[in-house]
PDB file of N, CA and C in Angstrom:
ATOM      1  N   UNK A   1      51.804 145.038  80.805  1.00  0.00           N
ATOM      2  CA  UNK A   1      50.841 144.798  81.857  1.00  0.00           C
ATOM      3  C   UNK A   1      49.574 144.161  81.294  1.00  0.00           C
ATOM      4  N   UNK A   2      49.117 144.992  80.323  1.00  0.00           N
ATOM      5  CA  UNK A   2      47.993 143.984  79.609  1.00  0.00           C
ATOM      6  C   UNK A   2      48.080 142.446  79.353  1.00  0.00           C
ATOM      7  N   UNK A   3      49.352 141.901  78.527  1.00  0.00           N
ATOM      8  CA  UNK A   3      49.590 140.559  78.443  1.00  0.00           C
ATOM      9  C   UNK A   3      49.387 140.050  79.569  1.00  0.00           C
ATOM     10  N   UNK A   4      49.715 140.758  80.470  1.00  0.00           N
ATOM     11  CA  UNK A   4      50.030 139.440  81.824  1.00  0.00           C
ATOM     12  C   UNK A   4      49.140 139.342  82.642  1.00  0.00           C
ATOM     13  N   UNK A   5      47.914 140.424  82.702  1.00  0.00           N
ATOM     14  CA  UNK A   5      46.160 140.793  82.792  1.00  0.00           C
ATOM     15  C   UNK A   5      45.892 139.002  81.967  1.00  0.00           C
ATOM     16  N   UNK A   6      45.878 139.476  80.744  1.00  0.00           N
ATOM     17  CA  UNK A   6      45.165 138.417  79.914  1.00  0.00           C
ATOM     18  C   UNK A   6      45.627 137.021  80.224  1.00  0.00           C
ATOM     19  N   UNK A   7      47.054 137.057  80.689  1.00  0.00           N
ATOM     20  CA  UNK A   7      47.756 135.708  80.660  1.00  0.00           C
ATOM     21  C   UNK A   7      47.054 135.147  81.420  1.00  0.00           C
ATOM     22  N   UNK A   8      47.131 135.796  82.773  1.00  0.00           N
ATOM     23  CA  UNK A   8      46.494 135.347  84.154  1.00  0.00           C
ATOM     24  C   UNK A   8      44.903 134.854  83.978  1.00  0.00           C
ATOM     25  N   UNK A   9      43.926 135.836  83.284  1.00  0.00           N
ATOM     26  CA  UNK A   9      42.699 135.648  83.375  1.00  0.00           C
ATOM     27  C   UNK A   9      42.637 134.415  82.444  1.00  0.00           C
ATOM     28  N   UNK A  10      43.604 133.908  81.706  1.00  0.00           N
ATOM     29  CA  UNK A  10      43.816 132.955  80.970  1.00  0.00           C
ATOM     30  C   UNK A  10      43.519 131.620  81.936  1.00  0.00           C
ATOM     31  N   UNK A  11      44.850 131.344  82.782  1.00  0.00           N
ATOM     32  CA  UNK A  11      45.419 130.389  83.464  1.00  0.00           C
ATOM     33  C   UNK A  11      44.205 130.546  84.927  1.00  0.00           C
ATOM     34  N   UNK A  12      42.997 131.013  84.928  1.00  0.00           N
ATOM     35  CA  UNK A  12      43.009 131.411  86.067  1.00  0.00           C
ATOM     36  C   UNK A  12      40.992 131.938  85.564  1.00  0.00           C
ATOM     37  N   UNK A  13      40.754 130.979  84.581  1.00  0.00           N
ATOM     38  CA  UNK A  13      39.531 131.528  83.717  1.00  0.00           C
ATOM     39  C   UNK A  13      38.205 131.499  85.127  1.00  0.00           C
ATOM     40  N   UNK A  14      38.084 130.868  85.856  1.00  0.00           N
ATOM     41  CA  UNK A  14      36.595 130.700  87.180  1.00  0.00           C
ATOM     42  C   UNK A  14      36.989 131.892  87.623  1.00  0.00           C
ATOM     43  N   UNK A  15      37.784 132.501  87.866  1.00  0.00           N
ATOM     44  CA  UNK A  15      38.250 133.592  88.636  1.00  0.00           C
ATOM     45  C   UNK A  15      38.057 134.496  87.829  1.00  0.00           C
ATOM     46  N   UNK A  16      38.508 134.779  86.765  1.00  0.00           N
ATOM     47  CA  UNK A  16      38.440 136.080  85.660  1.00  0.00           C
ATOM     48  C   UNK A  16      36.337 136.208  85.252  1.00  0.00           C
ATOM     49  N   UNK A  17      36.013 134.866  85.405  1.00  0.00           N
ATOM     50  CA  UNK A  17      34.227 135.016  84.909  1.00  0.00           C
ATOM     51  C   UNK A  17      33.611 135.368  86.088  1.00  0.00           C
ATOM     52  N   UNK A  18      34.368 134.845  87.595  1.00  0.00           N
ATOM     53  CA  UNK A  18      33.758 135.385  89.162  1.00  0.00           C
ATOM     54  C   UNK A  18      33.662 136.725  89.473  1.00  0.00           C
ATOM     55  N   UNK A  19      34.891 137.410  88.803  1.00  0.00           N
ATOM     56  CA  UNK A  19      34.914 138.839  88.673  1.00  0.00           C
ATOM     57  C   UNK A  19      34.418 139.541  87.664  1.00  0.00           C
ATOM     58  N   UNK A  20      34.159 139.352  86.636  1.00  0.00           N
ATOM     59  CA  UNK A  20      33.233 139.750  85.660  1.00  0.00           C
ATOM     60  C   UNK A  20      31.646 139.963  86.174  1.00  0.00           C
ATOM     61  N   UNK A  21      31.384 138.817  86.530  1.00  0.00           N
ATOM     62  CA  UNK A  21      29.595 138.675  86.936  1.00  0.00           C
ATOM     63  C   UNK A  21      29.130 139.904  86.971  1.00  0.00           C
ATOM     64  N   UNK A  22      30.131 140.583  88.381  1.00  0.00           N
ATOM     65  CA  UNK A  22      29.832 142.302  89.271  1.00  0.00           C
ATOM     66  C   UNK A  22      29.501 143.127  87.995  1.00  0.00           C
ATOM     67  N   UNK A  23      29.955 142.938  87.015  1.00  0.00           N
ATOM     68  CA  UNK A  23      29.747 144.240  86.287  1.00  0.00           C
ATOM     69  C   UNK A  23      28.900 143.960  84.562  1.00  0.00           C
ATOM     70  N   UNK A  24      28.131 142.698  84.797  1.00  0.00           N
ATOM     71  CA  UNK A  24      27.352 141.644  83.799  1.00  0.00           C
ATOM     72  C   UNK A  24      26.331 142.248  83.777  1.00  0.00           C
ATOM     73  N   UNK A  25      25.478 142.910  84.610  1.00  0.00           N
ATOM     74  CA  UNK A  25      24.653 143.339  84.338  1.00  0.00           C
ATOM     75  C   UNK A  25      23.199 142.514  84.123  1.00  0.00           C
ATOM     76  N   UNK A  26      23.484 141.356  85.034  1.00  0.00           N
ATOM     77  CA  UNK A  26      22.472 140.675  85.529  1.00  0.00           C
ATOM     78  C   UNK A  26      22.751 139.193  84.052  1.00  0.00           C
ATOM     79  N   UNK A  27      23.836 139.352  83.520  1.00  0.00           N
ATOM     80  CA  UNK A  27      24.250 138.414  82.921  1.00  0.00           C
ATOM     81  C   UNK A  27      24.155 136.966  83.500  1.00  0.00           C
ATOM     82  N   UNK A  28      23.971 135.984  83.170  1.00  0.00           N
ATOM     83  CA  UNK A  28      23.832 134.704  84.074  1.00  0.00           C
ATOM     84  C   UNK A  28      25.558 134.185  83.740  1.00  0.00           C
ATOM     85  N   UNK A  29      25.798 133.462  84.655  1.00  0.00           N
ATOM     86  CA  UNK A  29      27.254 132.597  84.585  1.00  0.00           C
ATOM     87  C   UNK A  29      27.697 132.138  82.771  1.00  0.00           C
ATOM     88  N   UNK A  30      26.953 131.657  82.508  1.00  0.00           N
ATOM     89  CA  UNK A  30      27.461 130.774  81.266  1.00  0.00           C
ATOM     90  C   UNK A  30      27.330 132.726  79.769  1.00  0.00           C
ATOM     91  N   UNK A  31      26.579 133.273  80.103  1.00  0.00           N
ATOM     92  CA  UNK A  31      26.401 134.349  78.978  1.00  0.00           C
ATOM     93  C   UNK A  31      28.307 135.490  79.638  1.00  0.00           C
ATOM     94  N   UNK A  32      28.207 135.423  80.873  1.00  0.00           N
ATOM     95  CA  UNK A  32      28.865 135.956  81.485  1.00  0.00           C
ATOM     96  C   UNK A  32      30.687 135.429  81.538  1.00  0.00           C
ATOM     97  N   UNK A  33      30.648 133.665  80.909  1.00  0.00           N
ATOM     98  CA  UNK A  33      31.806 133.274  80.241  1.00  0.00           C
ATOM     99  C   UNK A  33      31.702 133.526  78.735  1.00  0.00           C
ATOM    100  N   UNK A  34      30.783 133.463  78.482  1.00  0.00           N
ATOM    101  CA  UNK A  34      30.961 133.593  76.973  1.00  0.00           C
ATOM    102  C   UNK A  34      31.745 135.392  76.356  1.00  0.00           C
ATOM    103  N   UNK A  35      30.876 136.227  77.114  1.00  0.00           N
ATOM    104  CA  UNK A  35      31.624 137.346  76.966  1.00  0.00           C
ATOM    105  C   UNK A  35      32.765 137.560  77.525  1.00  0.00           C
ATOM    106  N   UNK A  36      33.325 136.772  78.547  1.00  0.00           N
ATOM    107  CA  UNK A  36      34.705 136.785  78.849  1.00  0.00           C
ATOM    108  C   UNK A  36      36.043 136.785  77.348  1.00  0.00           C
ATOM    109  N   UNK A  37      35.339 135.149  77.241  1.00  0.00           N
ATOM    110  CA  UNK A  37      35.802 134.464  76.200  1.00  0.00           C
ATOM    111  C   UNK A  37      36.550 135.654  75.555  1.00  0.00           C
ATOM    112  N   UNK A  38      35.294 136.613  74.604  1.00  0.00           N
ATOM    113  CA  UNK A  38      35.972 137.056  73.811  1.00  0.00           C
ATOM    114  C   UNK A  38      36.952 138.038  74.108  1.00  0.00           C
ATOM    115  N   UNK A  39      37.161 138.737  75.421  1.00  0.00           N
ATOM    116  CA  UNK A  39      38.235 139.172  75.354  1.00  0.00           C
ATOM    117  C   UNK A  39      39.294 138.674  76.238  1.00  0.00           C
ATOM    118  N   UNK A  40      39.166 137.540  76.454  1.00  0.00           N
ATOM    119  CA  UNK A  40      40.083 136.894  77.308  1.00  0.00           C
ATOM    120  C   UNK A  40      40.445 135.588  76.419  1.00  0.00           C
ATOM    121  N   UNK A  41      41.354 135.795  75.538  1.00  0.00           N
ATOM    122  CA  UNK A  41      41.731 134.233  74.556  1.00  0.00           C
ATOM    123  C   UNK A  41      43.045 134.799  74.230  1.00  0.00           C
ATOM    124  N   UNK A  42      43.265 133.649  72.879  1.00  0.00           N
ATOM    125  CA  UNK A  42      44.992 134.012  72.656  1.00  0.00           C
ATOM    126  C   UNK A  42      44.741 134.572  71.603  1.00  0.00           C
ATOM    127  N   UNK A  43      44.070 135.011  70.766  1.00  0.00           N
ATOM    128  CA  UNK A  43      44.317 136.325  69.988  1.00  0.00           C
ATOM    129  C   UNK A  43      44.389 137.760  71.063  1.00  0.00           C
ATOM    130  N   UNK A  44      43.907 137.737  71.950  1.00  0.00           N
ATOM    131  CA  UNK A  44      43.967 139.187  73.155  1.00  0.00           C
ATOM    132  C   UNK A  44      45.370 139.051  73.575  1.00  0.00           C
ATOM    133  N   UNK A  45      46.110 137.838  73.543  1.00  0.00           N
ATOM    134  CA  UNK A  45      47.380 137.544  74.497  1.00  0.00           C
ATOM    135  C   UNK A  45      48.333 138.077  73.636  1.00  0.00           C
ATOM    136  N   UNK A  46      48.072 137.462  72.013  1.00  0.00           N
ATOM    137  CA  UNK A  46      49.280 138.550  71.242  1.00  0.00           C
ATOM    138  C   UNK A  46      48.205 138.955  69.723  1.00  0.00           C
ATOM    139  N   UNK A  47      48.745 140.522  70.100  1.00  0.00           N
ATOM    140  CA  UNK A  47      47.724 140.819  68.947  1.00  0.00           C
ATOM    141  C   UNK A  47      48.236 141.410  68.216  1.00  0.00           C
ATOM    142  N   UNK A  48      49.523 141.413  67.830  1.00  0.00           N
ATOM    143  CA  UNK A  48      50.494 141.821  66.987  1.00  0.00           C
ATOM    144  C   UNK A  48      50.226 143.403  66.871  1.00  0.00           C
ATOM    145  N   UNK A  49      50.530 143.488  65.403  1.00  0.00           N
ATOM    146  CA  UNK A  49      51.194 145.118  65.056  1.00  0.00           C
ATOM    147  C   UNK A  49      49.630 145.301  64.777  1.00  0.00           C
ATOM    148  N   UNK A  50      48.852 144.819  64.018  1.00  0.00           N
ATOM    149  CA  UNK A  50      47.123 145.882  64.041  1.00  0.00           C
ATOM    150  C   UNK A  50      46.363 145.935  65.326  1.00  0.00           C
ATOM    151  N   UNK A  51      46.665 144.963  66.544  1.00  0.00           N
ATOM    152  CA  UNK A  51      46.483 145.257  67.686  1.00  0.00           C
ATOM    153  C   UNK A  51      47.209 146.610  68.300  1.00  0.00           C
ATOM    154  N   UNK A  52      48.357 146.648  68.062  1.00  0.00           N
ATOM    155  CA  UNK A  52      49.327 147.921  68.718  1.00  0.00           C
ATOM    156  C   UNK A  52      48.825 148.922  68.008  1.00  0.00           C
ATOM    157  N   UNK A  53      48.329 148.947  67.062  1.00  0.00           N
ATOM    158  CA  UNK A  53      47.955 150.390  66.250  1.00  0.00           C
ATOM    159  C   UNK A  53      46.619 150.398  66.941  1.00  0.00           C
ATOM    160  N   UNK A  54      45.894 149.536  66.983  1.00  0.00           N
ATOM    161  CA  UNK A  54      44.317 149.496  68.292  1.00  0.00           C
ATOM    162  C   UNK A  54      44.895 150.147  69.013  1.00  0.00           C
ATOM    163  N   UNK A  55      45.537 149.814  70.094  1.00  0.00           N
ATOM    164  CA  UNK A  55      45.677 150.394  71.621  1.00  0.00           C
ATOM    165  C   UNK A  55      46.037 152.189  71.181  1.00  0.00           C
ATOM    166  N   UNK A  56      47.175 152.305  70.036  1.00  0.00           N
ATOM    167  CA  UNK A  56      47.646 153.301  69.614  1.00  0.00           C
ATOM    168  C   UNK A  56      46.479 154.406  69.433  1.00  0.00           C
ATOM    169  N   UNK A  57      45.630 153.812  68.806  1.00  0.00           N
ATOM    170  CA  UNK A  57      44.425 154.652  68.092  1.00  0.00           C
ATOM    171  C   UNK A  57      43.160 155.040  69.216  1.00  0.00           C
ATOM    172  N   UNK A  58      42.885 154.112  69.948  1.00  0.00           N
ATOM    173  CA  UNK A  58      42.050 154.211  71.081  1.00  0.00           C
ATOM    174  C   UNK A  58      42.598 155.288  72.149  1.00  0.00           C
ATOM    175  N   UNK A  59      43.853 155.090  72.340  1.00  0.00           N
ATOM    176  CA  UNK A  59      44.510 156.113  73.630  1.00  0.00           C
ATOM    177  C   UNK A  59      43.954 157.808  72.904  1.00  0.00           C
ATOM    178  N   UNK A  60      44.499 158.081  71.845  1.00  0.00           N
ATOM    179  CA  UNK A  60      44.703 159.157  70.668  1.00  0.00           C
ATOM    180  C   UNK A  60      43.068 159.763  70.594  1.00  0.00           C
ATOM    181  N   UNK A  61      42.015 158.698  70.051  1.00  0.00           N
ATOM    182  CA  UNK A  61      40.747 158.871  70.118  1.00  0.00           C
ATOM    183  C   UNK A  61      40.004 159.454  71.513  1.00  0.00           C
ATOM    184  N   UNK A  62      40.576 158.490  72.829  1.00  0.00           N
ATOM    185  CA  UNK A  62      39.589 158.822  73.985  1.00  0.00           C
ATOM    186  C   UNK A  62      40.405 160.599  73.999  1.00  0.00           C
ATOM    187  N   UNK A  63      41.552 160.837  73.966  1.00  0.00           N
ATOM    188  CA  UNK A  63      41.736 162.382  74.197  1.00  0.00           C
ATOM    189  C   UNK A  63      41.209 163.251  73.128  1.00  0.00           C
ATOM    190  N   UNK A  64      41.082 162.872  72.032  1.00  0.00           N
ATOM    191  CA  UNK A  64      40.766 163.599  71.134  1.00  0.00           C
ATOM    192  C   UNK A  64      38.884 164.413  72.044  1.00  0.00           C
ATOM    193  N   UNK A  65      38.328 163.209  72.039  1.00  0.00           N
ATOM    194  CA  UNK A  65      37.077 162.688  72.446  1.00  0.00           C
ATOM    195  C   UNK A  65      36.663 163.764  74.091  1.00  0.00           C
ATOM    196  N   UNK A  66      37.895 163.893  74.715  1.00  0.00           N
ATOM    197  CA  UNK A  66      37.560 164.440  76.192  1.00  0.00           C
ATOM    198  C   UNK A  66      37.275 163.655  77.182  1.00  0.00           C
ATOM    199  N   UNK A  67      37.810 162.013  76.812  1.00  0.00           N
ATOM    200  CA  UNK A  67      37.362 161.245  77.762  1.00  0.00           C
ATOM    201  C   UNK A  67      38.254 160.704  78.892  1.00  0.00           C
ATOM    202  N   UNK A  68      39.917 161.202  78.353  1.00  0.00           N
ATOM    203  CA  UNK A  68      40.988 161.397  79.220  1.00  0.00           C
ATOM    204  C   UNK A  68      41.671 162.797  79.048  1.00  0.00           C
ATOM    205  N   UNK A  69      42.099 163.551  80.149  1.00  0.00           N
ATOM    206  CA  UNK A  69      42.784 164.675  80.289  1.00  0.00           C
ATOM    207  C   UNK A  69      43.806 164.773  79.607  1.00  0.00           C
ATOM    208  N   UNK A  70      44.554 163.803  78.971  1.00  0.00           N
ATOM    209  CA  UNK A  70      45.984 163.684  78.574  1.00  0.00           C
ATOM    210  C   UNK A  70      46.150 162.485  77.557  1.00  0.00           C
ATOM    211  N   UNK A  71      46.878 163.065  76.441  1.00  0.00           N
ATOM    212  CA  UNK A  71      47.539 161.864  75.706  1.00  0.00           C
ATOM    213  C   UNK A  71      48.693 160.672  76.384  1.00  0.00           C
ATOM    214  N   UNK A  72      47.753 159.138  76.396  1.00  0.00           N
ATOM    215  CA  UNK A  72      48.518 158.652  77.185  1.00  0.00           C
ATOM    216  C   UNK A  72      49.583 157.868  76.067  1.00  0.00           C
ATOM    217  N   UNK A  73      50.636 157.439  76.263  1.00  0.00           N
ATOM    218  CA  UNK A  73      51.589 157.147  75.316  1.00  0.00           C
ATOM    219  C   UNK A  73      51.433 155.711  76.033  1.00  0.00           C
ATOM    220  N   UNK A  74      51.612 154.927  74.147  1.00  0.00           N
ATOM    221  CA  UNK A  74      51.439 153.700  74.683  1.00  0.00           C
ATOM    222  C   UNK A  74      52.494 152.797  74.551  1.00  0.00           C
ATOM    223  N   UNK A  75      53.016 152.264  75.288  1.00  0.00           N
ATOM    224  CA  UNK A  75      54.289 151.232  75.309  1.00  0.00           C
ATOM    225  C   UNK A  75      54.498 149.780  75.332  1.00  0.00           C
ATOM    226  N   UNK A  76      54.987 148.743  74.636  1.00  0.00           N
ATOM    227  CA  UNK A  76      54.942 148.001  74.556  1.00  0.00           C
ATOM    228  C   UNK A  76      56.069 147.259  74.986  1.00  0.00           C
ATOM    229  N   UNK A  77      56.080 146.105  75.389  1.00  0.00           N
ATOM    230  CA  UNK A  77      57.458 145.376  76.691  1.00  0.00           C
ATOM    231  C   UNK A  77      57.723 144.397  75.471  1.00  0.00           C
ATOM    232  N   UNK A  78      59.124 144.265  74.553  1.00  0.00           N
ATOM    233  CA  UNK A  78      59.399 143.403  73.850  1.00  0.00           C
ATOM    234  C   UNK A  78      59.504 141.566  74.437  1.00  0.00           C
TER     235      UNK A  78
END
């Protein structure tokens, strides 16, 4: 689901920075693509095996942390 998040906001970038703005924080348009940018590119689209250990480690951390009720298990679509 993530890839295809990123794919889209990829193929589809005025739209992914239109929806961003809301939550910019008074960011102007062009500061408001730029932070897109970085998490919307093709290193985000495939981020191999130290990316999967990211997602791995972040899920593990926010429960550790109390910031989700539950260890969420993370799965990846070959």
């Amino acid at each position: 689901m993530l890839h295809d998040s990123i794919a889209y906001a990829l193929t589809h970038r005025p739209d992914a920075v239109e929806y961003a703005l809301q939550f910019g924080r008074g960011l102007d348009r062009a500061r408001t693509d730029r932070f897109v940018g970085m998490y919307v590119n093709d290193l985000t689209l495939a981020y191999g095996e130290r990316g999967r250990l990211g997602l791995e480690r972040l899920m593990t951390d926010a429960f550790q942390h109390g910031l989700i009720p539950q260890k969420v298990p993370v799965e990846f679509a070959a």
